[in-house]
C-alpha atoms as a PDB file:
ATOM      1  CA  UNK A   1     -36.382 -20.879  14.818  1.00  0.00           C
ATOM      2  CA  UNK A   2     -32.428 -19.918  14.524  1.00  0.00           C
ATOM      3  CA  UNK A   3     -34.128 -16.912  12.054  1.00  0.00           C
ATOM      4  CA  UNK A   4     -36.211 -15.724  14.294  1.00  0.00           C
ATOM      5  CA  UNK A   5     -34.352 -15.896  17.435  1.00  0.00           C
ATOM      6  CA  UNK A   6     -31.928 -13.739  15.247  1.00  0.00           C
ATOM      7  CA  UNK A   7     -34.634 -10.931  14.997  1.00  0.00           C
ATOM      8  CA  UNK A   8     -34.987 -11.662  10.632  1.00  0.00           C
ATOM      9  CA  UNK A   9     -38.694 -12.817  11.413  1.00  0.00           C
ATOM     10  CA  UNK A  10     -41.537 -11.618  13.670  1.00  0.00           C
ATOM     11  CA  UNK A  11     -43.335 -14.987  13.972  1.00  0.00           C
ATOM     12  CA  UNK A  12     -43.291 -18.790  13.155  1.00  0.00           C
ATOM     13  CA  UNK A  13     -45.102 -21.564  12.658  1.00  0.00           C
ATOM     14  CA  UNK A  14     -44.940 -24.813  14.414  1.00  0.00           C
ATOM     15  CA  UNK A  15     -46.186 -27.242  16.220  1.00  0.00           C
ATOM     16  CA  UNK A  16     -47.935 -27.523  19.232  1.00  0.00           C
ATOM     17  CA  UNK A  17     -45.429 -29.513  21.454  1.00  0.00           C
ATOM     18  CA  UNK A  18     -42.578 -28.129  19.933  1.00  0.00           C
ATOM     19  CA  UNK A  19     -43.550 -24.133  20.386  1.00  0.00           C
ATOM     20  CA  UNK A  20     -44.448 -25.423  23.847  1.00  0.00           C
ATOM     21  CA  UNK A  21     -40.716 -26.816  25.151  1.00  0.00           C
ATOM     22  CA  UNK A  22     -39.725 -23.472  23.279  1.00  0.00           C
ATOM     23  CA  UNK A  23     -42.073 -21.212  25.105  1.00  0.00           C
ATOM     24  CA  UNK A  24     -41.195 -23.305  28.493  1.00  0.00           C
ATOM     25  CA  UNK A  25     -37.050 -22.229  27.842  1.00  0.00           C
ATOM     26  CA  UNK A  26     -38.166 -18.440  27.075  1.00  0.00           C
ATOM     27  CA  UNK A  27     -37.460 -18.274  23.921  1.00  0.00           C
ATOM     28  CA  UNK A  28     -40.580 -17.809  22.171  1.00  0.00           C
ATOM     29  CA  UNK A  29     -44.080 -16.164  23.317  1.00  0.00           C
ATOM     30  CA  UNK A  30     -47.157 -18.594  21.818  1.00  0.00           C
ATOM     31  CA  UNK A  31     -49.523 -16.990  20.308  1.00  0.00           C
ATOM     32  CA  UNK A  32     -52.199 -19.530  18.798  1.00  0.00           C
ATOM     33  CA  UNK A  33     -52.069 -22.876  19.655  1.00  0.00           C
ATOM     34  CA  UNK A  34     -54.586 -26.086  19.428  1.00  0.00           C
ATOM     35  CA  UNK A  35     -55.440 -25.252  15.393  1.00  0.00           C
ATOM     36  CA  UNK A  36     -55.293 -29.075  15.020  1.00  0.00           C
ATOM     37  CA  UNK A  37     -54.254 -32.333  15.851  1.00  0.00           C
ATOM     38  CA  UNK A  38     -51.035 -33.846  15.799  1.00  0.00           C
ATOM     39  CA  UNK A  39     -50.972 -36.388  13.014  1.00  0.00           C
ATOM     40  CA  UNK A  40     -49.417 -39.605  14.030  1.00  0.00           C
ATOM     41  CA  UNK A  41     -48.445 -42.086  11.529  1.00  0.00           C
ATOM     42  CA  UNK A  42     -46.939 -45.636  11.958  1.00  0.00           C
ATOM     43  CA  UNK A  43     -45.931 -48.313   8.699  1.00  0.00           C
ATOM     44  CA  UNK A  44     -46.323 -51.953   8.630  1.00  0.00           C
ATOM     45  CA  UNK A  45     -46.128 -54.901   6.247  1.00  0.00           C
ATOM     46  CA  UNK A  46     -48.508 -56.797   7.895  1.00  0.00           C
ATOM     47  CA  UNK A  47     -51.569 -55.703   7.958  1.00  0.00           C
ATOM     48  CA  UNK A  48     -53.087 -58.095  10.925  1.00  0.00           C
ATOM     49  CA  UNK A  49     -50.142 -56.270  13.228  1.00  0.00           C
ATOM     50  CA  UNK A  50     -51.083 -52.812  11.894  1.00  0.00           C
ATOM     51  CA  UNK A  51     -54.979 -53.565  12.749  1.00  0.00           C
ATOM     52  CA  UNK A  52     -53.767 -54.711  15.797  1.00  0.00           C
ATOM     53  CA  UNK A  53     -52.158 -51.173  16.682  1.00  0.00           C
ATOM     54  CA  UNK A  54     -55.207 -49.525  15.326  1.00  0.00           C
ATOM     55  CA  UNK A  55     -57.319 -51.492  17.642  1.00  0.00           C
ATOM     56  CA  UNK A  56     -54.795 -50.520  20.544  1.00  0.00           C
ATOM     57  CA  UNK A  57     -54.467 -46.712  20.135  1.00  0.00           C
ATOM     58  CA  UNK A  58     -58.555 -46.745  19.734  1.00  0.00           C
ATOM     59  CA  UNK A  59     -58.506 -48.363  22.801  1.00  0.00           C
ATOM     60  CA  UNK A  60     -56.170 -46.132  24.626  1.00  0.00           C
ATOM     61  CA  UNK A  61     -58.612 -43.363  23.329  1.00  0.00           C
ATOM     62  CA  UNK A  62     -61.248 -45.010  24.786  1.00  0.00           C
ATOM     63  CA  UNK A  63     -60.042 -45.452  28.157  1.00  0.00           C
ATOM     64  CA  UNK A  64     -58.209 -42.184  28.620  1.00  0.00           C
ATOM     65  CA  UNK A  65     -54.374 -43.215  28.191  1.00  0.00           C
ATOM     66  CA  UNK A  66     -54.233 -41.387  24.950  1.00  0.00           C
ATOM     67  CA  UNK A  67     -54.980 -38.222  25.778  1.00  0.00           C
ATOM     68  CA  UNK A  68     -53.037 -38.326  29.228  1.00  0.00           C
ATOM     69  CA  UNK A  69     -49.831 -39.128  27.228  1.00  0.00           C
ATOM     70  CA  UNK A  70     -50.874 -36.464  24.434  1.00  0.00           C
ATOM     71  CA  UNK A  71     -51.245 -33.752  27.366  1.00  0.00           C
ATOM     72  CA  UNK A  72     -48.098 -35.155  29.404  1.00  0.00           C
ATOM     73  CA  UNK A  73     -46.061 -34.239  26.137  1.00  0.00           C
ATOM     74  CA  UNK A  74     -48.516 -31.073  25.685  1.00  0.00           C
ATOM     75  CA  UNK A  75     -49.353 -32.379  21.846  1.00  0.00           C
ATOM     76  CA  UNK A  76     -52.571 -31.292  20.784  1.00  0.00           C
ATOM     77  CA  UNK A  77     -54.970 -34.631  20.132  1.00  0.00           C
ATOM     78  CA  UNK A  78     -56.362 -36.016  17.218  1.00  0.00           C
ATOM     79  CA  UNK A  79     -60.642 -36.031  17.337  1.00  0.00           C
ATOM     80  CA  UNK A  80     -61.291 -39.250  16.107  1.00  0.00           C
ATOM     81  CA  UNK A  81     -62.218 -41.663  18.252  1.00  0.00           C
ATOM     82  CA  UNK A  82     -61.004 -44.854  16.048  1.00  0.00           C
ATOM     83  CA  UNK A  83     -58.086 -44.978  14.310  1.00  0.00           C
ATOM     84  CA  UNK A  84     -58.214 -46.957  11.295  1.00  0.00           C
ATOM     85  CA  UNK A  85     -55.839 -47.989   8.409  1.00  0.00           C
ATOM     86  CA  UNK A  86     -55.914 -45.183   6.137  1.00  0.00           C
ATOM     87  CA  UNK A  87     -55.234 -45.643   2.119  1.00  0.00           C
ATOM     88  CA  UNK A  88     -54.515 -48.979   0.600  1.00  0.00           C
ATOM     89  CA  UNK A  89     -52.258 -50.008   3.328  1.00  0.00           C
ATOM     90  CA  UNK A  90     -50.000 -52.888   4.095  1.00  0.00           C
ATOM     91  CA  UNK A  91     -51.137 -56.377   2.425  1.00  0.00           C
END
């Protein structure tokens, strides 16, 4: 961002809710926005608490608290509507 503040680039990449709290202090002029979703990841050891959270986000996707809290921060949200443990996990 310093480089092209500087005037060495014509554009950037980043993300959503970043380019956003840059747009809303002037310095930058958004051009495409909403390509995909913000990945969110979390690590556990145990795997009953890391269900646990899974089952909790899904839930907040189900009842509409996580995409209020993804448009509060202006992050662009993940489709899925259940969140699982991806990969081999914790044990």
């Amino acid at each position: 961002m310093a480089a092209l503040r500087a005037g060495q680039l014509e554009a950037a990449v980043n993300i959503d809710e970043t380019a956003t709290d840059l747009e809303k202090r002037g310095g930058v002029k958004i051009l495409l926005k909403g390509l995909n979703g913000t990945p969110i990841t979390f690590a556990f050891r145990d795997k009953v608490v890391a269900e646990a959270a899974a089952e909790a986000i899904t839930a907040m996707k189900a009842d509409g608290t996580y995409d209020k809290l993804f448009d509060q921060f202006g992050m662009t949200r993940l489709p899925e509507k259940v969140f699982k443990i991806v990969g081999p996990g914790p044990t």
